[in-house]
PDB file of N, CA and C in Angstrom:
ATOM      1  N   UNK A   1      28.530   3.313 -26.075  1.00  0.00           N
ATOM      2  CA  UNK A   1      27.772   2.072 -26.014  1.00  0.00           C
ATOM      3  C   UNK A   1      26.701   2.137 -24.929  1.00  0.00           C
ATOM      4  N   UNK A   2      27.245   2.357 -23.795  1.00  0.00           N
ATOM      5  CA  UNK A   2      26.080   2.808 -22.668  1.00  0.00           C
ATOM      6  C   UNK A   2      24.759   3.836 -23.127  1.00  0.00           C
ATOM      7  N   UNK A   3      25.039   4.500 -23.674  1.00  0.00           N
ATOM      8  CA  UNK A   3      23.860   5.129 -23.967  1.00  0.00           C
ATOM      9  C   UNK A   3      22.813   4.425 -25.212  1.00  0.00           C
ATOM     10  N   UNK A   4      23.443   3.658 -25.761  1.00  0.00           N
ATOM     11  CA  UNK A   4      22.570   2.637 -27.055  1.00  0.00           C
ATOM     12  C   UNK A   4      21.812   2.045 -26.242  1.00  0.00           C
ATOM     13  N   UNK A   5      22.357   1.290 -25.017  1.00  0.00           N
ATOM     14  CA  UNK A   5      21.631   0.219 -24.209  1.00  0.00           C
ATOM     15  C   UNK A   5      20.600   1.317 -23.388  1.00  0.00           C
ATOM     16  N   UNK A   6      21.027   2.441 -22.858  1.00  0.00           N
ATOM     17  CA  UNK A   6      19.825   3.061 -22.088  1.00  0.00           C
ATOM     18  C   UNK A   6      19.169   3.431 -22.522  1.00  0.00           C
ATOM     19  N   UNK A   7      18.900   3.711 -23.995  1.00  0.00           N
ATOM     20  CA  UNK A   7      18.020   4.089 -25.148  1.00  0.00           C
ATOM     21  C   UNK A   7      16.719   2.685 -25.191  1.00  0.00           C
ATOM     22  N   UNK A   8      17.729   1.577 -25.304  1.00  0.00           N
ATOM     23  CA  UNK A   8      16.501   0.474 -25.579  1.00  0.00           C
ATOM     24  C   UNK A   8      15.663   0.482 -24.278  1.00  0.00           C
ATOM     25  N   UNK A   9      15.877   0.392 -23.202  1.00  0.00           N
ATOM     26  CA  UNK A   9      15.477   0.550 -22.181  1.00  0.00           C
ATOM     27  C   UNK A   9      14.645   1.451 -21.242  1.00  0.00           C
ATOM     28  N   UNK A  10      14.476   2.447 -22.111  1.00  0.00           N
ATOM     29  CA  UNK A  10      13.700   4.192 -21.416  1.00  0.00           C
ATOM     30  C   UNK A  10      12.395   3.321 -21.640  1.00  0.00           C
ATOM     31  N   UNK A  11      11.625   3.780 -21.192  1.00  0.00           N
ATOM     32  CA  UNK A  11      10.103   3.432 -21.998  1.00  0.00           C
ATOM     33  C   UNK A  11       9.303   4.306 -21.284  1.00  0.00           C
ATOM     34  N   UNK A  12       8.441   5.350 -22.408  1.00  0.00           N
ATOM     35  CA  UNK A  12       7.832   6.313 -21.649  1.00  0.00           C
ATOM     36  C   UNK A  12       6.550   5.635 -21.035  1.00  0.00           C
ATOM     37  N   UNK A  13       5.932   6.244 -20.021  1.00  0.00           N
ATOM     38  CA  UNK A  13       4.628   5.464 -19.431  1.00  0.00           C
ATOM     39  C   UNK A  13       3.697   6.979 -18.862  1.00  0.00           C
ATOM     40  N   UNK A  14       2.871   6.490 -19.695  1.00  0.00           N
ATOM     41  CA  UNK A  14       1.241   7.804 -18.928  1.00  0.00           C
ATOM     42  C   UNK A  14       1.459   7.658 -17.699  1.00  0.00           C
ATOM     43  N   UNK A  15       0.882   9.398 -17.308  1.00  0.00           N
ATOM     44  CA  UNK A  15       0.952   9.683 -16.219  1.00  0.00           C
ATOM     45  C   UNK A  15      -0.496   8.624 -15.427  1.00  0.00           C
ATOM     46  N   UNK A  16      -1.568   8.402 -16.101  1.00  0.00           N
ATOM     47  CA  UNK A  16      -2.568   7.501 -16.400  1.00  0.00           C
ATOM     48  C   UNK A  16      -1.945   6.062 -15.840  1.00  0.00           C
ATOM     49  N   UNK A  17      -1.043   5.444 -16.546  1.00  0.00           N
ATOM     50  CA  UNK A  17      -0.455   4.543 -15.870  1.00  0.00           C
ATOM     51  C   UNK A  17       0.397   4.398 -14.534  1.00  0.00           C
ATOM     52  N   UNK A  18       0.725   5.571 -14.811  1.00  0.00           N
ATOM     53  CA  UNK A  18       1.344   5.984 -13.371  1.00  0.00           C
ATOM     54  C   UNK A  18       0.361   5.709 -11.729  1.00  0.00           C
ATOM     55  N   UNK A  19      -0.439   6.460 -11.981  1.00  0.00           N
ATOM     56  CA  UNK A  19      -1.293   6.283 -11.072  1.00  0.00           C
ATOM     57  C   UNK A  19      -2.227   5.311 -10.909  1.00  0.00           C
ATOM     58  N   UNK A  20      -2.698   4.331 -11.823  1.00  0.00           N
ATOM     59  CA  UNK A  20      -3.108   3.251 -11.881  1.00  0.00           C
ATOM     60  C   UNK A  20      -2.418   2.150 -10.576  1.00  0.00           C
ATOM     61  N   UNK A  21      -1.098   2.381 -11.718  1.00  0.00           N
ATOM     62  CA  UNK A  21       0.296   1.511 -10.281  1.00  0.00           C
ATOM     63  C   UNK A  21       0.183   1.736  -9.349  1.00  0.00           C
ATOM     64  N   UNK A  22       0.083   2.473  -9.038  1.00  0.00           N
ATOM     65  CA  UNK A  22       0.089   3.102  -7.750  1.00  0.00           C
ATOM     66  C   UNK A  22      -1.062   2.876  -6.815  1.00  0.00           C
ATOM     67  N   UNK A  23      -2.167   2.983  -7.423  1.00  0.00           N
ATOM     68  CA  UNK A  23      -3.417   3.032  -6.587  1.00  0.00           C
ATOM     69  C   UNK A  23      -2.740   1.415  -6.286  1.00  0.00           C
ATOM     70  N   UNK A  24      -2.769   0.403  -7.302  1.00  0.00           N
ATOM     71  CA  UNK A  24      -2.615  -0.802  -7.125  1.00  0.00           C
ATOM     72  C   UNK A  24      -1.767  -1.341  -6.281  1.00  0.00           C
ATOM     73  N   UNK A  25      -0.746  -0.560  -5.572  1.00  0.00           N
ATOM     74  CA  UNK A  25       0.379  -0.862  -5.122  1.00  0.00           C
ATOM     75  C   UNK A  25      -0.410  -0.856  -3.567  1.00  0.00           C
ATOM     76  N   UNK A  26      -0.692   0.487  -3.330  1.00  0.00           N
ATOM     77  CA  UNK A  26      -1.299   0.651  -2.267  1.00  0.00           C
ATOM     78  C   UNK A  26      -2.809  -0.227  -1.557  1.00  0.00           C
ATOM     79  N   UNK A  27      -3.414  -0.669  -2.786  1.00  0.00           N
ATOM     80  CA  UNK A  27      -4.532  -1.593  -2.608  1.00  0.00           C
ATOM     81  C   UNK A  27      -3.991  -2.888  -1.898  1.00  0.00           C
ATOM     82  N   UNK A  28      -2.905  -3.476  -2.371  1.00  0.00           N
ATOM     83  CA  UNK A  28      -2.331  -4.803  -2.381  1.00  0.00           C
ATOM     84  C   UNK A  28      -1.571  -4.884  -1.324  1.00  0.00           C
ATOM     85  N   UNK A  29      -1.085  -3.612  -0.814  1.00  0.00           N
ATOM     86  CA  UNK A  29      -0.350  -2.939   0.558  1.00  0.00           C
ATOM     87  C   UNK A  29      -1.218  -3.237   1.618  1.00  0.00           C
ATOM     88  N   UNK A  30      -2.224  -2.784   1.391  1.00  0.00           N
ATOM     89  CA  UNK A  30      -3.446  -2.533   2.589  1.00  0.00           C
ATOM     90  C   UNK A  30      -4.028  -4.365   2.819  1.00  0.00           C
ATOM     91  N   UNK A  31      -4.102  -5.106   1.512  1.00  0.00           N
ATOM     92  CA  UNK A  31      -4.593  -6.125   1.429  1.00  0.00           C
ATOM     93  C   UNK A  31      -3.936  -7.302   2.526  1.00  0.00           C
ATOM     94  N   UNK A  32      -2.696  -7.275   2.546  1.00  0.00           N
ATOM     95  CA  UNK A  32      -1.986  -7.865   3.051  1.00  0.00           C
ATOM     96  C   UNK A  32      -1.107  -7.469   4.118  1.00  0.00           C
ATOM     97  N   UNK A  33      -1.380  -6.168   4.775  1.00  0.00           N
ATOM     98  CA  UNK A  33      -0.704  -5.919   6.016  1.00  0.00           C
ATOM     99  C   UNK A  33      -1.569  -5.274   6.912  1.00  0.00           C
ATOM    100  N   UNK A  34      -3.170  -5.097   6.336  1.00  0.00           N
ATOM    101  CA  UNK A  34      -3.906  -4.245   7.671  1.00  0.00           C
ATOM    102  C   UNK A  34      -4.016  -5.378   8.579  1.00  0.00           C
ATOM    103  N   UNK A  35      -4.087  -6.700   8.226  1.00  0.00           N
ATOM    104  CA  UNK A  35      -4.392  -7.626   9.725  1.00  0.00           C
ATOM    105  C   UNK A  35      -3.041  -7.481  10.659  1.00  0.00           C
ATOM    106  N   UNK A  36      -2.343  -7.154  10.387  1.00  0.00           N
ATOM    107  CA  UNK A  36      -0.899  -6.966  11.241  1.00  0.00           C
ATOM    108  C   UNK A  36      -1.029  -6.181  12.128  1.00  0.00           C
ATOM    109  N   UNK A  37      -1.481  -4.559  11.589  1.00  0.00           N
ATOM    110  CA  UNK A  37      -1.592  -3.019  12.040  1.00  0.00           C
ATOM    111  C   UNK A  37      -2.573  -3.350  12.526  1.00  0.00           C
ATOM    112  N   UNK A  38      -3.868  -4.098  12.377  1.00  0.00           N
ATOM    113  CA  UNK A  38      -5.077  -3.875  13.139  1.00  0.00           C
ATOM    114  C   UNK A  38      -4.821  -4.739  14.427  1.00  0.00           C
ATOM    115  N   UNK A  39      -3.809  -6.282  14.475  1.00  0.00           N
ATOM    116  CA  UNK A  39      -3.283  -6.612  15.739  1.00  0.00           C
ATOM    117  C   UNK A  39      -2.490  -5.677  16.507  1.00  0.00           C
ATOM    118  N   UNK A  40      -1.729  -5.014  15.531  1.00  0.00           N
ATOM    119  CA  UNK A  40      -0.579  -4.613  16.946  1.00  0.00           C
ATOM    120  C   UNK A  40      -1.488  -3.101  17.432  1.00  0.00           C
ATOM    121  N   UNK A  41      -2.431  -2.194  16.914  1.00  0.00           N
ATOM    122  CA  UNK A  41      -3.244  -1.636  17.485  1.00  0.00           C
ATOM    123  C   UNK A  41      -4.469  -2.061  18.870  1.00  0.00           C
ATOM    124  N   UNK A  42      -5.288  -3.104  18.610  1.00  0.00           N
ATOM    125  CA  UNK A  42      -6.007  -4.057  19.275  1.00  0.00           C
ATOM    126  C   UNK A  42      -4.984  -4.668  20.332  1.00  0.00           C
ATOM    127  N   UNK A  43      -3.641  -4.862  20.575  1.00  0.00           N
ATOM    128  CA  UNK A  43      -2.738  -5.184  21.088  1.00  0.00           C
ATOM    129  C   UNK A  43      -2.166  -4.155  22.106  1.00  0.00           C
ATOM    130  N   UNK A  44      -2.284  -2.867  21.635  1.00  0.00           N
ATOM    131  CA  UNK A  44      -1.479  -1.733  21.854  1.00  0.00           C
ATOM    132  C   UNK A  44      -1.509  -1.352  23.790  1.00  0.00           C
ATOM    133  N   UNK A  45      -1.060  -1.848  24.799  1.00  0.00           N
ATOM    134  CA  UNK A  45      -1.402  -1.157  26.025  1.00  0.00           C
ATOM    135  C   UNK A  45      -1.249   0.437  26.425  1.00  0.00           C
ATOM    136  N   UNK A  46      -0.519   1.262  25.461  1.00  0.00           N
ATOM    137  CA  UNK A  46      -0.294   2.761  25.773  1.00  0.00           C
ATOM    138  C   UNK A  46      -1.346   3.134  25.410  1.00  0.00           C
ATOM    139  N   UNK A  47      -2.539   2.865  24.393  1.00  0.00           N
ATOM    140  CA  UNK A  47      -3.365   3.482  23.975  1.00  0.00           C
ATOM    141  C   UNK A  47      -4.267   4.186  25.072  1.00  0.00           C
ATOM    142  N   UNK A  48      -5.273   5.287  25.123  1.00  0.00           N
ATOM    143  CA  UNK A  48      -6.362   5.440  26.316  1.00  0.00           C
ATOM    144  C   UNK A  48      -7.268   4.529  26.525  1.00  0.00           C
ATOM    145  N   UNK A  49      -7.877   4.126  24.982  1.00  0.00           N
ATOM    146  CA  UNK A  49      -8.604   2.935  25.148  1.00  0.00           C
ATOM    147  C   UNK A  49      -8.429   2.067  24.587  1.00  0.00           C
ATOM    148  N   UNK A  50      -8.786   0.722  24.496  1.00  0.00           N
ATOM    149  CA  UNK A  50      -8.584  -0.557  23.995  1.00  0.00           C
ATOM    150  C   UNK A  50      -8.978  -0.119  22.669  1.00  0.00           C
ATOM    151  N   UNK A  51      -8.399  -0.431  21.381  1.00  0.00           N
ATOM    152  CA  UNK A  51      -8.867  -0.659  19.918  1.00  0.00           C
ATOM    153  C   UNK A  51      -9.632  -1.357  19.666  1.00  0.00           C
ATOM    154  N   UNK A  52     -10.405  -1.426  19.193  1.00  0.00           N
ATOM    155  CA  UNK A  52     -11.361  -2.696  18.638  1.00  0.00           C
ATOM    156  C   UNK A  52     -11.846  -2.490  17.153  1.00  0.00           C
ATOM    157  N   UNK A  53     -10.614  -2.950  16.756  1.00  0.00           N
ATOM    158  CA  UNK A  53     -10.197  -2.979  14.965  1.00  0.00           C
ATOM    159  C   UNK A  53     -10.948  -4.042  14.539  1.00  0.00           C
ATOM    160  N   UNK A  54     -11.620  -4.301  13.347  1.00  0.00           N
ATOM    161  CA  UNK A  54     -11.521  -6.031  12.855  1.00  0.00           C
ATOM    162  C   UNK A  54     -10.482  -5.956  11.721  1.00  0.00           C
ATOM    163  N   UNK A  55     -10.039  -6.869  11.774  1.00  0.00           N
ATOM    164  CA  UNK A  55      -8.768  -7.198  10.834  1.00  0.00           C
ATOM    165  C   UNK A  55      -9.224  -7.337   9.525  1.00  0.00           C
ATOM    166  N   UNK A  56     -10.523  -7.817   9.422  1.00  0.00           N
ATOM    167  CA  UNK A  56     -10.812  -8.044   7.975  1.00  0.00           C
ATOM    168  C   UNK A  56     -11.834  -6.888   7.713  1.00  0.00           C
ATOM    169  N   UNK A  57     -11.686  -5.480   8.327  1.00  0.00           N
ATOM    170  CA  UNK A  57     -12.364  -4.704   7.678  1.00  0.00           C
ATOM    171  C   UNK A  57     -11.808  -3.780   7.319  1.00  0.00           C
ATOM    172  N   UNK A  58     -10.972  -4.159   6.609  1.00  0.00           N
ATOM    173  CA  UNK A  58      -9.737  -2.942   6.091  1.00  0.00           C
ATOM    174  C   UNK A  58     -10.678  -1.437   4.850  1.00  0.00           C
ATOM    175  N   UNK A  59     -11.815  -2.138   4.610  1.00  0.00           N
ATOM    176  CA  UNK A  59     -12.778  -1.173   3.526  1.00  0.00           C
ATOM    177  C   UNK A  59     -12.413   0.478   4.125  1.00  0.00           C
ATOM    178  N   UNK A  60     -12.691   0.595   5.411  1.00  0.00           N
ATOM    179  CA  UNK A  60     -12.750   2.008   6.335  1.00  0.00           C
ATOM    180  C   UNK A  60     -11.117   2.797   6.184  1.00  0.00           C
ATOM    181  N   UNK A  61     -10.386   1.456   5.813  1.00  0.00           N
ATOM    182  CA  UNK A  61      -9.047   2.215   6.397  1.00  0.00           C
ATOM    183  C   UNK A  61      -8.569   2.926   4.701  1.00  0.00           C
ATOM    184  N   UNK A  62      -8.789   2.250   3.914  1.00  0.00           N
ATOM    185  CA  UNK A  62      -8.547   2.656   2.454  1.00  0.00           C
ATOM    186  C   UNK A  62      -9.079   4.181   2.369  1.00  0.00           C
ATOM    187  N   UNK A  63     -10.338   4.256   2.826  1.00  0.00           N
ATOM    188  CA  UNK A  63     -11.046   5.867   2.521  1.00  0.00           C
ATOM    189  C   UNK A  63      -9.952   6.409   3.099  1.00  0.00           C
TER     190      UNK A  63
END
């Protein structure tokens, strides 16, 4: 019986889709947590020098 049910359930997916997800995952990643990373950097006192991140210019960090 277990294997009837894991049968309905496989679903093959392009490697095409694969990486689509993915880019997307990581876009939506960056979207919503570089203002965090760019505070606690800009924040950071061990650094040599002060950071001077802008939070909303995450464009640089994606490349």
């Amino acid at each position: 019986m277990a294997f009837g049910i894991s049968t309905i359930f496989k679903k093959k997916v392009s490697e095409e889709k694969v990486a689509e997800l993915f880019v997307n995952i990581i876009f939506n990643a960056v979207d919503q947590g570089f203002g965090e990373v760019a505070e606690l950097l800009n924040n950071d006192v061990n650094l040599v020098s002060k950071a001077r991140i802008d939070p909303e210019d995450q464009d640089d960090f994606l490349l």
